[in-house]
N, C-alpha and C. Protein backbone atom coordinates (compact mmCIF):
# COMPACT_ATOMS: atom_id res chain seq x y z
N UNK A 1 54.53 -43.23 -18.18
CA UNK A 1 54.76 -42.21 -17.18
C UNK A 1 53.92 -42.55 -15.94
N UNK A 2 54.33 -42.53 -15.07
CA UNK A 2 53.78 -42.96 -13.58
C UNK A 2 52.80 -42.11 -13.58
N UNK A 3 51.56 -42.27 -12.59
CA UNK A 3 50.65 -41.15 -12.44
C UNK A 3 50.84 -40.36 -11.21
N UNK A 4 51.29 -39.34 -11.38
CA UNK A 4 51.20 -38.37 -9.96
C UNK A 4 50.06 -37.22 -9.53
N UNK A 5 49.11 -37.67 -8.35
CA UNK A 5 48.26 -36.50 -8.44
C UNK A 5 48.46 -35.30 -7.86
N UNK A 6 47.85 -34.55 -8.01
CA UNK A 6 47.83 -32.95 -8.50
C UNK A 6 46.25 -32.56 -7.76
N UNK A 7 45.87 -31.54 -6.99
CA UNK A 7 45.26 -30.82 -6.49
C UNK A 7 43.73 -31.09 -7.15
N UNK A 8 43.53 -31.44 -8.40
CA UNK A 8 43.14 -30.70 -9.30
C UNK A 8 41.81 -32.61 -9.22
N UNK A 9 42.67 -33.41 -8.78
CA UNK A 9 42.25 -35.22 -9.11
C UNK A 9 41.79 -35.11 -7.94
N UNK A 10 41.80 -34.39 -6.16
CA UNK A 10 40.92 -34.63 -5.41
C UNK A 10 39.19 -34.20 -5.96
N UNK A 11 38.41 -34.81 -4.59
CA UNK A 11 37.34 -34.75 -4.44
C UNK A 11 36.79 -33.34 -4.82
N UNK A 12 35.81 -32.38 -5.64
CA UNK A 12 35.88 -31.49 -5.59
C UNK A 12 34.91 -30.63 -4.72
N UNK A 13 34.34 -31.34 -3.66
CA UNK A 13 33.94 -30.42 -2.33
C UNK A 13 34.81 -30.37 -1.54
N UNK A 14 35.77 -31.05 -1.53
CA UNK A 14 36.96 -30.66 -0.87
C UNK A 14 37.96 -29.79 -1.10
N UNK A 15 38.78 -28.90 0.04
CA UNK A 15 40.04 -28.30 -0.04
C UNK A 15 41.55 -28.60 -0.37
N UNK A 16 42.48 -28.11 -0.43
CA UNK A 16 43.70 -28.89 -0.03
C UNK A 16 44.00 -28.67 1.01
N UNK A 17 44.34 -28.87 1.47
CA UNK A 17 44.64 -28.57 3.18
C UNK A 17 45.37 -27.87 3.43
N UNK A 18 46.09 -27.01 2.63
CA UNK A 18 46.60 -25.87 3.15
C UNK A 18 45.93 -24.71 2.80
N UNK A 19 44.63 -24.57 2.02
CA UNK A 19 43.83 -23.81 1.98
C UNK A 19 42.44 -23.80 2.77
N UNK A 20 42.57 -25.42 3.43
CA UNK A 20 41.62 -25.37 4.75
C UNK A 20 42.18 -24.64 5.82
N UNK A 21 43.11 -25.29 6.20
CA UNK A 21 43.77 -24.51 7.17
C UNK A 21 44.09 -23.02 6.88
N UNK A 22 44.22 -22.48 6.03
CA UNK A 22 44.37 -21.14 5.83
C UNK A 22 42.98 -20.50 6.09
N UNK A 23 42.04 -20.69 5.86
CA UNK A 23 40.66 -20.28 5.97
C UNK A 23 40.52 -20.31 7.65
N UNK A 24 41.06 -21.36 8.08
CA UNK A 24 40.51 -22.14 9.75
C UNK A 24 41.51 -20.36 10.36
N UNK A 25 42.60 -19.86 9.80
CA UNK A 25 43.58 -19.11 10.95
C UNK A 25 44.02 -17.61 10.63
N UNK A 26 42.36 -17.00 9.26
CA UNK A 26 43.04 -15.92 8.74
C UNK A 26 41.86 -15.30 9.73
N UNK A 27 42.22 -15.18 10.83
CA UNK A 27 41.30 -14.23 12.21
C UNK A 27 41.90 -12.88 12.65
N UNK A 28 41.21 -12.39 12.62
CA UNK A 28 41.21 -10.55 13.11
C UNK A 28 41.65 -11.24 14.71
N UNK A 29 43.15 -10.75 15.29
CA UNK A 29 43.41 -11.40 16.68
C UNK A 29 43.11 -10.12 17.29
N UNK A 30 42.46 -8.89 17.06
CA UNK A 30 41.97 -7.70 17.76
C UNK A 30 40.59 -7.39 17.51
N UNK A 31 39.74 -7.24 18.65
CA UNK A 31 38.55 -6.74 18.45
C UNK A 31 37.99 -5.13 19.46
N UNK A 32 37.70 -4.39 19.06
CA UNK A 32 37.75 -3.54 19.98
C UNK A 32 36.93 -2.17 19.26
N UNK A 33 35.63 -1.52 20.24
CA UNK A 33 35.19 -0.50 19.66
C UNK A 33 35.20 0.62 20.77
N UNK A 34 34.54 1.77 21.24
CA UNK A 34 34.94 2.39 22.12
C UNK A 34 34.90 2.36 23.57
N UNK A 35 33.72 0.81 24.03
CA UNK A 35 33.62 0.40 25.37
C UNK A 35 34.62 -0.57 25.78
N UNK A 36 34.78 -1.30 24.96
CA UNK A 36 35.93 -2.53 25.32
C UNK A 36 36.84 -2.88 24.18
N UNK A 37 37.57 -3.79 24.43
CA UNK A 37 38.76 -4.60 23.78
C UNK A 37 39.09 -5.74 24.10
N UNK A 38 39.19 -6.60 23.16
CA UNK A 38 39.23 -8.03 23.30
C UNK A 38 40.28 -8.56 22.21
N UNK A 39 41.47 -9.41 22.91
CA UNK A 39 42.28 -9.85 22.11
C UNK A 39 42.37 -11.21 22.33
N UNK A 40 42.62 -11.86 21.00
CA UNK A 40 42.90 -13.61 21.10
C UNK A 40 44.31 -14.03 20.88
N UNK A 41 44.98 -14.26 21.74
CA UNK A 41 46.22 -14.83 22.10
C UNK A 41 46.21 -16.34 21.51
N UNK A 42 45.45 -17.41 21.29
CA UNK A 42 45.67 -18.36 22.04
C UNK A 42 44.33 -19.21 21.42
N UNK A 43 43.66 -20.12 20.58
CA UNK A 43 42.74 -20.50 20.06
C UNK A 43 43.11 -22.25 19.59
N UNK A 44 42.53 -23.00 20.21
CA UNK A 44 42.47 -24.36 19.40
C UNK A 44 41.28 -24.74 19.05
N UNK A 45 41.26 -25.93 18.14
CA UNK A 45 39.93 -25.88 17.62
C UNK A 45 40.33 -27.36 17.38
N UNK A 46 38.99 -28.45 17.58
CA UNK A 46 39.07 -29.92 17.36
C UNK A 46 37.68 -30.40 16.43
N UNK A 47 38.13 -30.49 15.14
CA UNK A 47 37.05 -30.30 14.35
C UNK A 47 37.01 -32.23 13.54
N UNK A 48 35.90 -32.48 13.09
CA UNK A 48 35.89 -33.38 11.99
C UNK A 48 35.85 -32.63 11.15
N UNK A 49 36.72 -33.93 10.72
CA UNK A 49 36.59 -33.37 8.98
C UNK A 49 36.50 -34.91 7.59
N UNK A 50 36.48 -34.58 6.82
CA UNK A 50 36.46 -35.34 5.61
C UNK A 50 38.29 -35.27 4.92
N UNK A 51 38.33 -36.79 4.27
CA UNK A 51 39.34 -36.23 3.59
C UNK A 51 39.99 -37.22 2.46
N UNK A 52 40.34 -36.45 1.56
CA UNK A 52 40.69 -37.46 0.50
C UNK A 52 42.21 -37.60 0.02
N UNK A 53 42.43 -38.72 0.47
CA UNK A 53 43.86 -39.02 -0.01
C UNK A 53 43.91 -39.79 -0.45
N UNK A 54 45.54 -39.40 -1.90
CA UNK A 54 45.79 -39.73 -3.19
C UNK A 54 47.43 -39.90 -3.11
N UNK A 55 48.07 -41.01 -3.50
CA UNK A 55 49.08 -41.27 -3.50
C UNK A 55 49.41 -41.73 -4.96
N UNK A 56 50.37 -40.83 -5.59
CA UNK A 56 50.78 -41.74 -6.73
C UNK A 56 51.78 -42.86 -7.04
N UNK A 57 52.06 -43.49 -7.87
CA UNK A 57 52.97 -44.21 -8.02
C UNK A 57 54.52 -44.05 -7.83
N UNK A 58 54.94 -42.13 -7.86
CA UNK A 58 55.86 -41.98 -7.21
C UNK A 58 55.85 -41.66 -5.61
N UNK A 59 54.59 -41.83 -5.02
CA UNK A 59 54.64 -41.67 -3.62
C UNK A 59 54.75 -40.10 -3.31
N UNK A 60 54.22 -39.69 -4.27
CA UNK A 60 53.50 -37.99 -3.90
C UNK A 60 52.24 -38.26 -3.64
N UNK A 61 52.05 -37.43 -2.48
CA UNK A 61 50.86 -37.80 -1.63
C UNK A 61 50.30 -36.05 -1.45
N UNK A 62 48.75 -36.19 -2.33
CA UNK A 62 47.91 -35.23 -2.45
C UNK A 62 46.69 -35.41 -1.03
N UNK A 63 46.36 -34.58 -0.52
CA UNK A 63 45.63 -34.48 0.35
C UNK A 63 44.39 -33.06 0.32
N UNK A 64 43.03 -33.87 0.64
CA UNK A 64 42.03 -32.75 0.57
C UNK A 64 41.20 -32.81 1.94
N UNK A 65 40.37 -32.08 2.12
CA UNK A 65 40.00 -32.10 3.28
C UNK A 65 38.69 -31.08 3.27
N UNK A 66 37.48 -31.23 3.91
CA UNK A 66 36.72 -30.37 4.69
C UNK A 66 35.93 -30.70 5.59
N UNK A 67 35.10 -29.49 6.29
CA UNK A 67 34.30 -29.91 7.27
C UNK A 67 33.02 -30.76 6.94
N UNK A 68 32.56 -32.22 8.00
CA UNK A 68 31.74 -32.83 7.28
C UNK A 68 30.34 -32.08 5.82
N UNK A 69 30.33 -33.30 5.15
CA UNK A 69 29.76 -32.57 4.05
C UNK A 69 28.38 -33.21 4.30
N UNK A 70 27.94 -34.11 5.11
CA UNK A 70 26.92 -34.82 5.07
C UNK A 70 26.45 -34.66 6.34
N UNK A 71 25.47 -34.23 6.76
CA UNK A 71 24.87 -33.71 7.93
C UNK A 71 23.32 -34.86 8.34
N UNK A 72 23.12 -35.64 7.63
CA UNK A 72 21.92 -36.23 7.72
C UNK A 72 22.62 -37.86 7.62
N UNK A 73 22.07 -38.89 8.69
CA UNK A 73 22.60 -39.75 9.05
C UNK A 73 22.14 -41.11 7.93
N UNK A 74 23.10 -42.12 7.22
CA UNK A 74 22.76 -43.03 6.17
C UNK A 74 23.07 -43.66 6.73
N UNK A 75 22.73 -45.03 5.96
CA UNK A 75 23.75 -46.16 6.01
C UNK A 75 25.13 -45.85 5.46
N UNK A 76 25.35 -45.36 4.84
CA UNK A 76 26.52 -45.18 4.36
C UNK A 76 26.87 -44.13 4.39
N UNK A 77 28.02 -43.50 5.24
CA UNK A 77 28.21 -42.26 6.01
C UNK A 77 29.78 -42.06 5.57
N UNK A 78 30.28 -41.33 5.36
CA UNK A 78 31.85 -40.97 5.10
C UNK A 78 32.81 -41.20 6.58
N UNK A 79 33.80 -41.43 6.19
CA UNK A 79 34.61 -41.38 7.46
C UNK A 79 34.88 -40.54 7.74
N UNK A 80 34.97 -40.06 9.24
CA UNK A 80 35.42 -38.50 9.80
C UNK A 80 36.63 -38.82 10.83
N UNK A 81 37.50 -37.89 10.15
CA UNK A 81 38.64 -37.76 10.90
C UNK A 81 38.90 -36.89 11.88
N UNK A 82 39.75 -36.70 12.84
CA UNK A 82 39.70 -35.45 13.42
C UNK A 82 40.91 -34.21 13.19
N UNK A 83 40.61 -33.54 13.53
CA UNK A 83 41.72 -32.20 13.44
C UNK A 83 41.84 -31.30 14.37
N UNK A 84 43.46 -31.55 14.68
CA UNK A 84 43.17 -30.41 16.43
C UNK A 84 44.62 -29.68 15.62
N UNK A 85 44.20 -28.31 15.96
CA UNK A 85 45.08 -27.09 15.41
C UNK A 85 44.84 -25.94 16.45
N UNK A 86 46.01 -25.61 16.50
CA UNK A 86 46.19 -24.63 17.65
C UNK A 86 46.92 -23.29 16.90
N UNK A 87 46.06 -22.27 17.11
CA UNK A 87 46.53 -20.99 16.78
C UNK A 87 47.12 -20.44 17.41
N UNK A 88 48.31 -19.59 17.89
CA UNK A 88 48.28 -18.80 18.89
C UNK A 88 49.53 -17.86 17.91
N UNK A 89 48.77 -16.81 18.11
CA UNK A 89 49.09 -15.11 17.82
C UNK A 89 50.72 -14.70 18.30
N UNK A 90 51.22 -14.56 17.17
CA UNK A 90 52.58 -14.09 17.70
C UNK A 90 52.87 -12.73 17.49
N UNK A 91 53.61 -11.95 18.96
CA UNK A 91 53.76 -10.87 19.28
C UNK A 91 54.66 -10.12 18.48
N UNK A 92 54.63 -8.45 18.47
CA UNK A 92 55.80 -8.18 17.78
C UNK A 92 57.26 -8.88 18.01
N UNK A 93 57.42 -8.81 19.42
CA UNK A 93 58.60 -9.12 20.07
C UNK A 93 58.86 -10.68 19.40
N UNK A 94 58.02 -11.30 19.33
CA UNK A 94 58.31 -12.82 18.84
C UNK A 94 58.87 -12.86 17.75
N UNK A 95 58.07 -11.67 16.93
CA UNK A 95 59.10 -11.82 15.32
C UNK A 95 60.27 -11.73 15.14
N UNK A 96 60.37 -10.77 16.36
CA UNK A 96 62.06 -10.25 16.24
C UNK A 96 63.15 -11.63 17.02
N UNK A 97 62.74 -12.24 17.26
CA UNK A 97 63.69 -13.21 17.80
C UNK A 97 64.63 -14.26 17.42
């Protein structure tokens, strides 16, 4: 049987990346108490990150990911990738379209 990986064979300080990204875009887009109000329309973010990818022999391709894990500089340092993700808040009117 071919080996196919599974969530479970990444790195385990790492995410899957759709639970990084879910973490990066579950934001309150209203802030507001009785002096002001502040809304976020509109947010990108260009982050490193770490990441581990796993391809199996059928060419399912597992992917993990987080923000660097190593903060103190070695000789031997992980590779950092980058990540640019753009949020932007959709209106009622948008849903309906």
């Amino acid at each position: 049987m071919p080996f196919s990986p599974t969530y479970e064979d990444i790195d385990e300080a790492l995410a899957p990346v759709s639970e990084f990204v879910r973490s990066l875009t579950e934001l309150e887009a209203e802030f507001s108490n009785a002096q002001f109000s502040m809304y976020i329309d509109n947010m990108r973010l260009n982050i490193p990150i770490e990441m581990d990818v796993m391809v199996g022999e059928d060419g399912r391709v597992v992917l993990g990911t987080a923000p660097p894990t190593q903060s103190i500089e070695t000789t031997f340092m992980p590779v950092f990738h980058q990540m640019r993700l753009t949020i932007t808040r959709e209106s009622d009117s948008d849903e309906h379209k």
